[in-house]
Protein backbone atom coordinates (compact mmCIF):
# COMPACT_ATOMS: atom_id res chain seq x y z
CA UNK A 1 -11.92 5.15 -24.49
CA UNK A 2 -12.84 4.77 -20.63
CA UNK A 3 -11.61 7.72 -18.64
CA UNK A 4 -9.52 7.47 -15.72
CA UNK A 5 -9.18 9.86 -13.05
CA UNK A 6 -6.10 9.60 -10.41
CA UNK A 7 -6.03 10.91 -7.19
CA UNK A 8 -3.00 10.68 -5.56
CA UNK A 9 -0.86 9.92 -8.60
CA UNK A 10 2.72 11.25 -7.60
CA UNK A 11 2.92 9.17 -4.26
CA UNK A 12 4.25 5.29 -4.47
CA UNK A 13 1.23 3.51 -5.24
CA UNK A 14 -0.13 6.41 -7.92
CA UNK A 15 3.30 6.50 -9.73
CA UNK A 16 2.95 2.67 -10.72
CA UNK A 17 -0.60 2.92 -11.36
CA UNK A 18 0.10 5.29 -13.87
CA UNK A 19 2.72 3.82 -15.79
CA UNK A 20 0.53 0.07 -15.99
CA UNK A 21 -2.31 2.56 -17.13
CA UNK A 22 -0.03 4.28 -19.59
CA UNK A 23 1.49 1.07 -21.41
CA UNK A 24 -2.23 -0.43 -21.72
CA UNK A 25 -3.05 2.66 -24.54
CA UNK A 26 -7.00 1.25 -23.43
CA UNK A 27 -7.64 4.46 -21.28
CA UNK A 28 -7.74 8.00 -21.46
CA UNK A 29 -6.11 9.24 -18.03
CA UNK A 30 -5.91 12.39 -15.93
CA UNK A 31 -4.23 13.02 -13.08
CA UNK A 32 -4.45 15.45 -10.68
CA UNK A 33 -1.32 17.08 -9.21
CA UNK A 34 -0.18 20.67 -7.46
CA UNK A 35 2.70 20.79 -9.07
CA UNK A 36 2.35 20.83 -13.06
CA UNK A 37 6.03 19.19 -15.02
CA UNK A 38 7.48 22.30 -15.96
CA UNK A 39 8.85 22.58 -12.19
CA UNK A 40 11.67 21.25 -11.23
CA UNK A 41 10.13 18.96 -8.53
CA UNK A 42 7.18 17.73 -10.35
CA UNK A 43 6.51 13.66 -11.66
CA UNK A 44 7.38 13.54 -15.03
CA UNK A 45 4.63 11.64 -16.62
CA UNK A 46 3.87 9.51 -19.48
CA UNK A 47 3.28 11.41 -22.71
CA UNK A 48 -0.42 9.65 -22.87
CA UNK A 49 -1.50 11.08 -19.20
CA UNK A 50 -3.16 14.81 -19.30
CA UNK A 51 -2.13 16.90 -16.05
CA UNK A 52 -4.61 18.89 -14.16
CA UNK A 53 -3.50 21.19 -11.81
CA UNK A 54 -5.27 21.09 -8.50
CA UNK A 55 -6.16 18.72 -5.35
CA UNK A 56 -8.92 17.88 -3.30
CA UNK A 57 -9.48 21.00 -1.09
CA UNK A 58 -9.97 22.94 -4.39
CA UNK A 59 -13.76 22.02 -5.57
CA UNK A 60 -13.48 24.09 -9.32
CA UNK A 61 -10.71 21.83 -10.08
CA UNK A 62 -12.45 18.91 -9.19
CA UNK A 63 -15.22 20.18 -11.31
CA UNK A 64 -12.39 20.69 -14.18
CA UNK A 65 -10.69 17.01 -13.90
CA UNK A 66 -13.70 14.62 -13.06
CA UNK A 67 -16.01 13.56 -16.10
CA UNK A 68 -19.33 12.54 -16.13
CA UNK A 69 -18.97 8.17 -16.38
CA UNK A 70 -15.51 8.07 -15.27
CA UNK A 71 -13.59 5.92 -13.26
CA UNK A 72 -11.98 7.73 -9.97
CA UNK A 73 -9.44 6.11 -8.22
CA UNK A 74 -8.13 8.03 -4.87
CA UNK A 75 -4.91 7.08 -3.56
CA UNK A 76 -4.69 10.81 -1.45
CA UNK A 77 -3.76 11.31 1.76
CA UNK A 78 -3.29 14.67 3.44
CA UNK A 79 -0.77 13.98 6.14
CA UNK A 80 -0.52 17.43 7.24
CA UNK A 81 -4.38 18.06 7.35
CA UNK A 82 -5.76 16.29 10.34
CA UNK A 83 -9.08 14.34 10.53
CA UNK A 84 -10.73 17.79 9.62
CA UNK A 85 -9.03 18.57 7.03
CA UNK A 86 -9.02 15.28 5.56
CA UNK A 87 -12.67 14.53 5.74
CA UNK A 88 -13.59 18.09 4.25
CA UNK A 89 -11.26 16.87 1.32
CA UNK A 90 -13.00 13.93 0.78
CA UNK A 91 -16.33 15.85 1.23
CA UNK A 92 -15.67 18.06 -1.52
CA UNK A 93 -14.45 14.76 -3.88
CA UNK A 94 -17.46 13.33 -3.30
CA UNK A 95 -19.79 16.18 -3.92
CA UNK A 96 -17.93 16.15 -7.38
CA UNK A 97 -18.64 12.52 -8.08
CA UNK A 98 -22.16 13.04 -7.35
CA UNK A 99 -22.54 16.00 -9.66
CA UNK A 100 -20.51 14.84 -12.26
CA UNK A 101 -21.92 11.43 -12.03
CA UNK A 102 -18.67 9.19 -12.07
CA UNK A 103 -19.16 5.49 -12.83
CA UNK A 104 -16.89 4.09 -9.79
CA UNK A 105 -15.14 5.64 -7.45
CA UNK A 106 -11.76 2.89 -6.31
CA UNK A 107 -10.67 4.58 -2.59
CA UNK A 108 -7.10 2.71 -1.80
CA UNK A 109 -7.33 2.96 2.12
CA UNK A 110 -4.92 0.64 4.47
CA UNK A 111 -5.06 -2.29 6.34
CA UNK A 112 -4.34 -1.01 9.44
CA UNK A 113 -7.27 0.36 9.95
CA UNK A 114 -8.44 -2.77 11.37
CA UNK A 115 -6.38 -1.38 14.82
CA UNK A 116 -5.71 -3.57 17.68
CA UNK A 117 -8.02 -6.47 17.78
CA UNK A 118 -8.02 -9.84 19.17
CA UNK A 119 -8.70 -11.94 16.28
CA UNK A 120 -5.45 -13.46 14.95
CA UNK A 121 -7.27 -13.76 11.37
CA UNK A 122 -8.46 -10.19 10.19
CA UNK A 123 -11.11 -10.56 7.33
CA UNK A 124 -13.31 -7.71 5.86
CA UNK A 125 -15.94 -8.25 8.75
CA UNK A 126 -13.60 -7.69 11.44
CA UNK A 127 -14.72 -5.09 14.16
CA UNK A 128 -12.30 -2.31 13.28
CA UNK A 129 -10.37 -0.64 16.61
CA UNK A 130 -8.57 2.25 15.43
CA UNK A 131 -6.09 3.18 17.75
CA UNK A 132 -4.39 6.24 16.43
CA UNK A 133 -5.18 9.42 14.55
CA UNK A 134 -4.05 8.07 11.20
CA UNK A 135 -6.41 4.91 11.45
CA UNK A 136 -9.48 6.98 12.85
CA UNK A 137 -9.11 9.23 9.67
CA UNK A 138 -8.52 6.32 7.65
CA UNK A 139 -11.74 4.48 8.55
CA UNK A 140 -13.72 7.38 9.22
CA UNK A 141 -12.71 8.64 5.47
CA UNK A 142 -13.93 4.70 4.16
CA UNK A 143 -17.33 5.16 5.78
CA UNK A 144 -17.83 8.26 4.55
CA UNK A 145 -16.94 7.23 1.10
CA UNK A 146 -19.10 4.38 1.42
CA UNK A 147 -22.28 6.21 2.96
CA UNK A 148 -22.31 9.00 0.36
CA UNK A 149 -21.73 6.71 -2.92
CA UNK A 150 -25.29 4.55 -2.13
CA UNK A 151 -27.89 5.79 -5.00
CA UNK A 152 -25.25 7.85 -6.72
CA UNK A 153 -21.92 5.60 -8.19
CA UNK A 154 -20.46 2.47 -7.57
CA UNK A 155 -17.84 2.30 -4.85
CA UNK A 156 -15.22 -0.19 -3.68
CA UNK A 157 -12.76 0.21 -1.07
CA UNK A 158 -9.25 -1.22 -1.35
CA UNK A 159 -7.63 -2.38 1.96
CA UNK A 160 -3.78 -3.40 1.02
CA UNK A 161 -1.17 -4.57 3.83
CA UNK A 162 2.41 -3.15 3.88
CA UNK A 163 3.39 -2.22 0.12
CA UNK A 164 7.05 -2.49 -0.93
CA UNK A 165 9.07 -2.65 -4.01
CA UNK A 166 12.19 -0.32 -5.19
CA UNK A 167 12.29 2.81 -3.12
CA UNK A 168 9.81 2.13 -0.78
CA UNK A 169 10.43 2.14 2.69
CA UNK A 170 9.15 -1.77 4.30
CA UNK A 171 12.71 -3.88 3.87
CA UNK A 172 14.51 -1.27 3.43
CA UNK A 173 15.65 -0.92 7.34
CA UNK A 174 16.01 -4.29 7.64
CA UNK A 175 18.71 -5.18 4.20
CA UNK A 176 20.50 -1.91 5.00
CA UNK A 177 21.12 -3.78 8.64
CA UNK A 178 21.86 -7.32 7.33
CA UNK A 179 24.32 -5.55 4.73
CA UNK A 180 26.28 -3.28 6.97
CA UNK A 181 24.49 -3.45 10.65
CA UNK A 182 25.54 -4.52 13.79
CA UNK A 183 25.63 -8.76 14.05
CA UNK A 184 24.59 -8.86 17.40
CA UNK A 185 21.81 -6.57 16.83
CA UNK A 186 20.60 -8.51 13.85
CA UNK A 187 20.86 -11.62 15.92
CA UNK A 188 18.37 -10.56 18.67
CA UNK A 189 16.08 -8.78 16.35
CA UNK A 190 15.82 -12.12 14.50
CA UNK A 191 15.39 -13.90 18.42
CA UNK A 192 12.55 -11.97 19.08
CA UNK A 193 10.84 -11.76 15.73
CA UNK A 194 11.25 -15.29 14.67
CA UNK A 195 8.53 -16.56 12.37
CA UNK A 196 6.40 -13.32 12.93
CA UNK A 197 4.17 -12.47 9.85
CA UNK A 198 5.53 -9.15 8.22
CA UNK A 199 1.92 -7.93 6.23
CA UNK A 200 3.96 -7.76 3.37
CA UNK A 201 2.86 -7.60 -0.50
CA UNK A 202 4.66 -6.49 -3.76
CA UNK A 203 3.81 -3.47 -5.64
CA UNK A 204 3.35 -5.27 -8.78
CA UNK A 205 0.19 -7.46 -6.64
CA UNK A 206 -1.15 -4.20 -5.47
CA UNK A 207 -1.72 -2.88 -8.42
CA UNK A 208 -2.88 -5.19 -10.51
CA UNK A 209 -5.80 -5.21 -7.68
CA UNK A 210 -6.72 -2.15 -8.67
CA UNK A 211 -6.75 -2.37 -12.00
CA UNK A 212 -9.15 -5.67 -11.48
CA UNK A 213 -11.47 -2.88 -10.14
CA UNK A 214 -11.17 -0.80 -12.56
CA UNK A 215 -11.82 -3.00 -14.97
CA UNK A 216 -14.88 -4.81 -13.18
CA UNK A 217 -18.30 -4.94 -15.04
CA UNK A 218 -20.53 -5.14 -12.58
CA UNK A 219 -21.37 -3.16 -10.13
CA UNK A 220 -19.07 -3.64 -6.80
CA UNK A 221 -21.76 -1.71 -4.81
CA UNK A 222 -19.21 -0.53 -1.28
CA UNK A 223 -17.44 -3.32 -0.91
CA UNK A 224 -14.42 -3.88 1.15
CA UNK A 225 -11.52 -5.76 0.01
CA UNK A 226 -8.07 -6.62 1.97
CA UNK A 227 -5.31 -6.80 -0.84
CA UNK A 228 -2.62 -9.05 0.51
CA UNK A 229 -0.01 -11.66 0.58
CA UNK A 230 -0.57 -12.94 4.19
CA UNK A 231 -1.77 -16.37 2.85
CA UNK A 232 1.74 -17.26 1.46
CA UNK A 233 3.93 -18.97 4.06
CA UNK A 234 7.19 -17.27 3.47
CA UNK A 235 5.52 -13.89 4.56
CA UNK A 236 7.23 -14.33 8.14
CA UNK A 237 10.47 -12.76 9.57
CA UNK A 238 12.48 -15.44 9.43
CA UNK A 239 11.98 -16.55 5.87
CA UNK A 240 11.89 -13.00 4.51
CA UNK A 241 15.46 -12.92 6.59
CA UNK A 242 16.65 -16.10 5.64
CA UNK A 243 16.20 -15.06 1.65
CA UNK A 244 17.57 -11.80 2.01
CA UNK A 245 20.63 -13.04 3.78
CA UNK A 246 21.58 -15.59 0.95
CA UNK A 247 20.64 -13.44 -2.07
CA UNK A 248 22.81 -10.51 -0.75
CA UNK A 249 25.29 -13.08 0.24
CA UNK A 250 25.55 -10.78 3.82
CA UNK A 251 27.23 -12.74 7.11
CA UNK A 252 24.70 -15.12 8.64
CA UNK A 253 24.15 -15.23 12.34
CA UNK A 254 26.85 -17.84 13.80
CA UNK A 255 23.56 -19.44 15.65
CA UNK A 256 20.62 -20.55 15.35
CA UNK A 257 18.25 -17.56 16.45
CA UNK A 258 16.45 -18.61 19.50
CA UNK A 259 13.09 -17.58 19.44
CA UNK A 260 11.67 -15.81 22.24
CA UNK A 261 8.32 -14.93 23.45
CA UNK A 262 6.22 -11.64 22.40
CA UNK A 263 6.06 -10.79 25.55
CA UNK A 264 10.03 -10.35 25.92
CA UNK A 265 10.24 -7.82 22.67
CA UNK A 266 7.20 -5.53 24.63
CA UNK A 267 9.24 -5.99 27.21
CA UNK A 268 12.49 -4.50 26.02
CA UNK A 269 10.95 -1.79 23.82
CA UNK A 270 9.65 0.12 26.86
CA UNK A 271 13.07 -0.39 28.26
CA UNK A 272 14.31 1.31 25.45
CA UNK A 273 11.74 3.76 25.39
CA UNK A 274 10.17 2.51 22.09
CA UNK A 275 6.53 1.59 20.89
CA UNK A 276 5.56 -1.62 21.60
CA UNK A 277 4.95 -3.46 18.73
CA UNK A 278 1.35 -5.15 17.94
CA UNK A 279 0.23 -8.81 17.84
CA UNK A 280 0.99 -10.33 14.70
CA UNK A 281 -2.38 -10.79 12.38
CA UNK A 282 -2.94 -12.76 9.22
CA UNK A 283 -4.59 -10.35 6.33
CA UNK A 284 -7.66 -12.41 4.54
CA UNK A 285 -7.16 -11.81 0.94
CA UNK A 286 -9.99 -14.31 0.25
CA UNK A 287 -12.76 -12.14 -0.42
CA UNK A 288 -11.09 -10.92 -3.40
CA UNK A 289 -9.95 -14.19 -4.98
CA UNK A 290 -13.21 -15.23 -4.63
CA UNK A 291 -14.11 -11.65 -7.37
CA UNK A 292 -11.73 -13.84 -9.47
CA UNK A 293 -8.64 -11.83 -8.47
CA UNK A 294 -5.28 -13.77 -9.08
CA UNK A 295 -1.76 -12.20 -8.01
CA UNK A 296 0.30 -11.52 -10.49
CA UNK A 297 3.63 -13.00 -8.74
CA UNK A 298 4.02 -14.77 -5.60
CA UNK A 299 5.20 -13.28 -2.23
CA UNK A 300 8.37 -15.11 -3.00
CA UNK A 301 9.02 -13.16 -6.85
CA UNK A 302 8.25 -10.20 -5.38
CA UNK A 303 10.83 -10.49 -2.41
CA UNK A 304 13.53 -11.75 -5.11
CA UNK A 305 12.85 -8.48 -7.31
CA UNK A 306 13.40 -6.66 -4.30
CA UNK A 307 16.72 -8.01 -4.00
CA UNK A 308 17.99 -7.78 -7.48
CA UNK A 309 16.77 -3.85 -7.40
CA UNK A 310 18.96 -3.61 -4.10
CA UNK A 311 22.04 -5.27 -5.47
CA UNK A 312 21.79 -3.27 -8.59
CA UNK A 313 21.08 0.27 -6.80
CA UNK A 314 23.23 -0.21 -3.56
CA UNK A 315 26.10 -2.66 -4.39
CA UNK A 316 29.32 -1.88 -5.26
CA UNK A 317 30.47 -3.76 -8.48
CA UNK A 318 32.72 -5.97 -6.22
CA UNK A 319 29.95 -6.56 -3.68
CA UNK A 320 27.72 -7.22 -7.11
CA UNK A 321 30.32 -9.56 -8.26
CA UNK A 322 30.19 -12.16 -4.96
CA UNK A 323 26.71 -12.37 -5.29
């Protein structure tokens, strides 16, 4: 069987990557963690997955978990380690593809690398303008991926918009305020955000992009993909709203929300003392339909899964009951 080596494995993304991986019984797949399932806090895995304790800022487990014609995918992040300490991380992964001699290597970066730009369609040629820390590691972390695997694996970089699904944190804010928030506030969050596009995509989409990579036969050689749900219509504010509202059967606003301009909402964030919040882009995810990539659900199933898991987790058995 093909190997399968996951980076990254106890954080959202990794935990669902390794349960599809798990049910296929097609793989053989390690994962490498720091905290090994006899503690208390650690994932508890799938019987079929073999646990290697280590991470990326230890090179002789690297050397340990890698095998030579494996597939790598990296879903890591060190959010406590800076640009430095990221970059030597992914310095020392790389090294260990390279000596190793990995078939692929599948990086899952973010879509937000892209910055602030002026284009209100972001493909995979888009001029990138990092603006924070985050995105500057982010991209700086892709091109270094990208320069080192020329001549010595295949490479392909994964770009996905905002992920959500049970437990993770996009929507969340939002139902727990249409549920039990303040009207009014609701009502002028949904004046100024209107038909703005959200970035959204469901979990399920996400990862069955990754495991189109990994099961890809030819060579991908660097590319760049954006893995979204931006070309469905009902990824906007008001839809995504609208949906939530009647599923959860919460109190609608009395009016009609009048939309307002963008301008307005910069406007009363600095009041406020709060970031400003970005222009509104539209994610390409044409580039990999045209790989032959088809979503598993729509935007729409995804939202209504989202929904059921929040009645079911959150709702009281009366509140379960009116729905």
């Amino acid at each position: 069987m093909n190997m399968i080596a996951v980076i990254g494995g106890s954080g959202y993304i990794g935990r669902y990557l390794i349960e599809e991986l798990a049910k296929t019984n097609i793989y053989d797949i390690k994962v490498l963690t720091r905290l090994l399932p006899e503690k208390s806090n650690a994932v508890a895995w799938p019987e079929n997955v073999e646990v290697i304790k280590g991470d990326l800022q230890d090179t002789e487990s690297l050397h340990g978990f890698l095998e030579p014609g494996c597939t790598v995918v990296n879903l890591a992040y060190l959010w406590h380690a800076g640009e430095s300490g990221n970059l030597a991380a992914m310095r020392n992964l790389l090294n260990a593809c390279k000596e190793v001699q990995v078939r692929r290597l599948i990086h899952c970066s973010t879509s937000i690398v892209v910055g602030s730009v002026s284009a209100s369609l972001v493909t995979e040629n888009t001029e990138c303008k990092p603006m924070t820390e985050y995105e500057t590691t982010k991209l700086k972390v892709e091109h270094n991926i990208l320069d080192a695997a020329r001549r010595s694996f295949d490479s392909v970089v994964l770009r996905p918009t905002s992920v959500f699904g049970p437990d993770a944190p996009p929507l969340r804010k939002l139902t727990d305020d249409l549920v039990g928030g303040n009207r009014y506030i609701n009502y002028l969050k949904s004046c100024f955000l209107g038909r703005r596009r959200m970035n959204l995509i469901p979990i399920e989409n996400v990862i069955a992009a990754i495991l189109f990579m990994i099961g890809y036969q030819d060579d991908i050689n660097g590319e760049i993909f954006i893995v979204s749900n931006d070309d469905e219509v009902g990824n906007n504010f008001a839809n995504i709203e609208c949906t939530l509202i009647n599923k959860l059967k919460c109190k609608g606003h009395i009016i009609a929300p009048i939309p307002l301009p963008h301008f307005m909402l910069t406007l009363a964030l600095k009041l406020f003392g709060k970031k400003a919040i970005r222009s509104s882009y539209d994610f390409s995810p044409s580039k990999l339909k045209q790989f032959g990539f088809i979503n598993p659900i729509t935007f729409e199933e995804g939202l209504i899964e989202y929904t059921d898991w929040y009645q079911s987790t959150f709702l009281k058995p009366t509140e379960r009951a009116a729905t």
